[in-house]
Protein backbone atom coordinates (compact mmCIF):
# COMPACT_ATOMS: atom_id res chain seq x y z
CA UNK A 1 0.00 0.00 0.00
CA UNK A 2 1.48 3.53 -0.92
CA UNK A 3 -1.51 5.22 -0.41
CA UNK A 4 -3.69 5.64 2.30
CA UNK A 5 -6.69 6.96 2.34
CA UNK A 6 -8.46 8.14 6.04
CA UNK A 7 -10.76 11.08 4.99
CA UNK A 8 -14.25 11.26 6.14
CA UNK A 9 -13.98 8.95 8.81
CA UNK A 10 -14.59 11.22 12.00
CA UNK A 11 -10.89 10.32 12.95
CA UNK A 12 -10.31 11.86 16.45
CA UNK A 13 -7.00 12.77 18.15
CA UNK A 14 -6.54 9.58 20.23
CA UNK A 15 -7.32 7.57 16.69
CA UNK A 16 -4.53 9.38 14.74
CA UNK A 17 -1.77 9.12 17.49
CA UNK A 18 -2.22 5.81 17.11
CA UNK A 19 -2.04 5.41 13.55
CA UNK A 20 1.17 7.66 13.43
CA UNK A 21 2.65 5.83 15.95
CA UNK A 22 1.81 2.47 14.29
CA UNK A 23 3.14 3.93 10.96
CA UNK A 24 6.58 4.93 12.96
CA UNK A 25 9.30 3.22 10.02
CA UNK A 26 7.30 2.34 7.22
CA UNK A 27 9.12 3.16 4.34
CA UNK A 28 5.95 1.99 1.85
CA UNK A 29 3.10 4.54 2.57
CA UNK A 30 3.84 8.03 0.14
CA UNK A 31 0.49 9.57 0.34
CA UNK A 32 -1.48 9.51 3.70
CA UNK A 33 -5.13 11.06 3.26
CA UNK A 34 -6.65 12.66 6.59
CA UNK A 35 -8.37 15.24 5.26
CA UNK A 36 -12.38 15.72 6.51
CA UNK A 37 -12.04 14.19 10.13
CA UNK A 38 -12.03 15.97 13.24
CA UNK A 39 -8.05 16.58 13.67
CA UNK A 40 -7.38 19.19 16.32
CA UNK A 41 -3.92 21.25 16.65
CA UNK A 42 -3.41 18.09 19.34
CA UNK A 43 -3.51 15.68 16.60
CA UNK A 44 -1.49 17.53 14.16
CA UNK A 45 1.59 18.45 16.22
CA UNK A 46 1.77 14.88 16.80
CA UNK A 47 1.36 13.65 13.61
CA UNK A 48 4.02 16.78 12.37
CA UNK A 49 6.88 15.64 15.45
CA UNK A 50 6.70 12.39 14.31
CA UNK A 51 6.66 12.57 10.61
CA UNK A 52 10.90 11.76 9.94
CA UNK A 53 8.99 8.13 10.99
CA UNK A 54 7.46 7.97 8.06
CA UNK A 55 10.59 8.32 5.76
CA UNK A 56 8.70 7.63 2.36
CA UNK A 57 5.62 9.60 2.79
CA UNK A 58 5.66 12.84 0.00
CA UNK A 59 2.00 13.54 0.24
CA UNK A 60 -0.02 14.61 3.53
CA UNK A 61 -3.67 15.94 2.90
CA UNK A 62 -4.99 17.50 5.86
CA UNK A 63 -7.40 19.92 4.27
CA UNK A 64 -11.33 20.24 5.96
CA UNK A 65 -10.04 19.44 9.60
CA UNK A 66 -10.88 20.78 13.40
CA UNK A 67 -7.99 22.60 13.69
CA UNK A 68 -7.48 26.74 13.35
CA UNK A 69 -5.03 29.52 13.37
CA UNK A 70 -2.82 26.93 15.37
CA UNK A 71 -2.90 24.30 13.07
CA UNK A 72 -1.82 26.80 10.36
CA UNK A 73 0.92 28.13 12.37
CA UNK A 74 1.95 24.19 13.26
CA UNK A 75 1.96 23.35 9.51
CA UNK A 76 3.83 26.82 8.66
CA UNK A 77 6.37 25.88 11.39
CA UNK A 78 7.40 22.56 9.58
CA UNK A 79 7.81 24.40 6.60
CA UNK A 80 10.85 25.63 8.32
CA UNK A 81 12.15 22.39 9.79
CA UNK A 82 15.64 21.41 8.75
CA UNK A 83 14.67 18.23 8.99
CA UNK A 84 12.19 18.03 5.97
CA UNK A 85 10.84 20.58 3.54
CA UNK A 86 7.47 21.13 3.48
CA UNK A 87 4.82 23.32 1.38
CA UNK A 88 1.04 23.76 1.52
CA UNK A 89 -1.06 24.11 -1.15
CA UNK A 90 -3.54 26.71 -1.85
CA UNK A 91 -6.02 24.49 -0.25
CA UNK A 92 -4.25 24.25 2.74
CA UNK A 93 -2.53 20.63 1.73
CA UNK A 94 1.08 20.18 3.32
CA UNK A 95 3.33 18.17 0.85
CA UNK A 96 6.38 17.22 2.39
CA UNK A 97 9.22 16.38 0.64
CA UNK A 98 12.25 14.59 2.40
CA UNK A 99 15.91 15.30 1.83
CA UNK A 100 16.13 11.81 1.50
CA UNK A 101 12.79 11.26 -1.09
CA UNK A 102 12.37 14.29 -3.40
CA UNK A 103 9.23 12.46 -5.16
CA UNK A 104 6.99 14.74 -7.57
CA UNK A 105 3.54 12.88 -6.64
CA UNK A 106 2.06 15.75 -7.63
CA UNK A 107 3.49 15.16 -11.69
CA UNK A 108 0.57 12.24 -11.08
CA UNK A 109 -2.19 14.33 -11.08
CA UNK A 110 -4.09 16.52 -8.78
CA UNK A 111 -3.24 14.78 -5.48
CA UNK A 112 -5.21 16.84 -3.83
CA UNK A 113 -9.20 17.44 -3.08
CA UNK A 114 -10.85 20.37 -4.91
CA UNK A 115 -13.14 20.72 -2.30
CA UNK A 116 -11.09 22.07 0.49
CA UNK A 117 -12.94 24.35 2.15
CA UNK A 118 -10.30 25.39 3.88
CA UNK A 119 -9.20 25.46 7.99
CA UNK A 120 -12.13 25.44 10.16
């Protein structure tokens, strides 16, 4: 599986800690889907610290979920990181791109949802 796809399913903070931490060194997954659940600025710092775990993933869709301003600022911050570059789209998308994987997903298709309404 290189994909995986999570959105609409009501995921909560507790739910995605554990998937994160369950995904800790898989080197498969590329593209992980989250976007539409009810993610919180809880959930997404831990899902950001943890994300050198997931050394093959290129693709994280986050658009549609619980978190604000501090999400934002969370996702802006690991744009920043040394550790990985990382860029949003104008939906609100992060696509991270490790040192070690520079993969164009994106040269695909449109990897991400057109109906991003964006941070609630």
């Amino acid at each position: 599986i290189e994909t995986l796809k999570l959105s609409n399913n009501q995921l909560k903070d507790d739910q995605v800690i554990r998937l994160v931490t369950s995904l800790q060194g898989n080197d498969v997954i590329q593209e992980l889907d989250l976007q539409y659940n009810l993610i919180t600025e809880i959930g997404l710092n831990y899902l950001t610290e943890h994300l050198d775990g997931m050394k093959s993933l290129a693709v994280l869709l986050l658009g549609g979920n619980a978190f604000g301003a501090g999400g934002h600022q969370i996702l802006e911050n690991l744009q920043d990181d040394d550790k990985s570059v990382c860029t949003m789209d104008e939906k609100g998308n992060s696509k991270k791109n490790s040192k070690q994987n520079n993969k164009k997903l994106a040269s695909k298709g449109n990897v991400f949802s057109s109906g991003f309404s964006g941070f609630s």
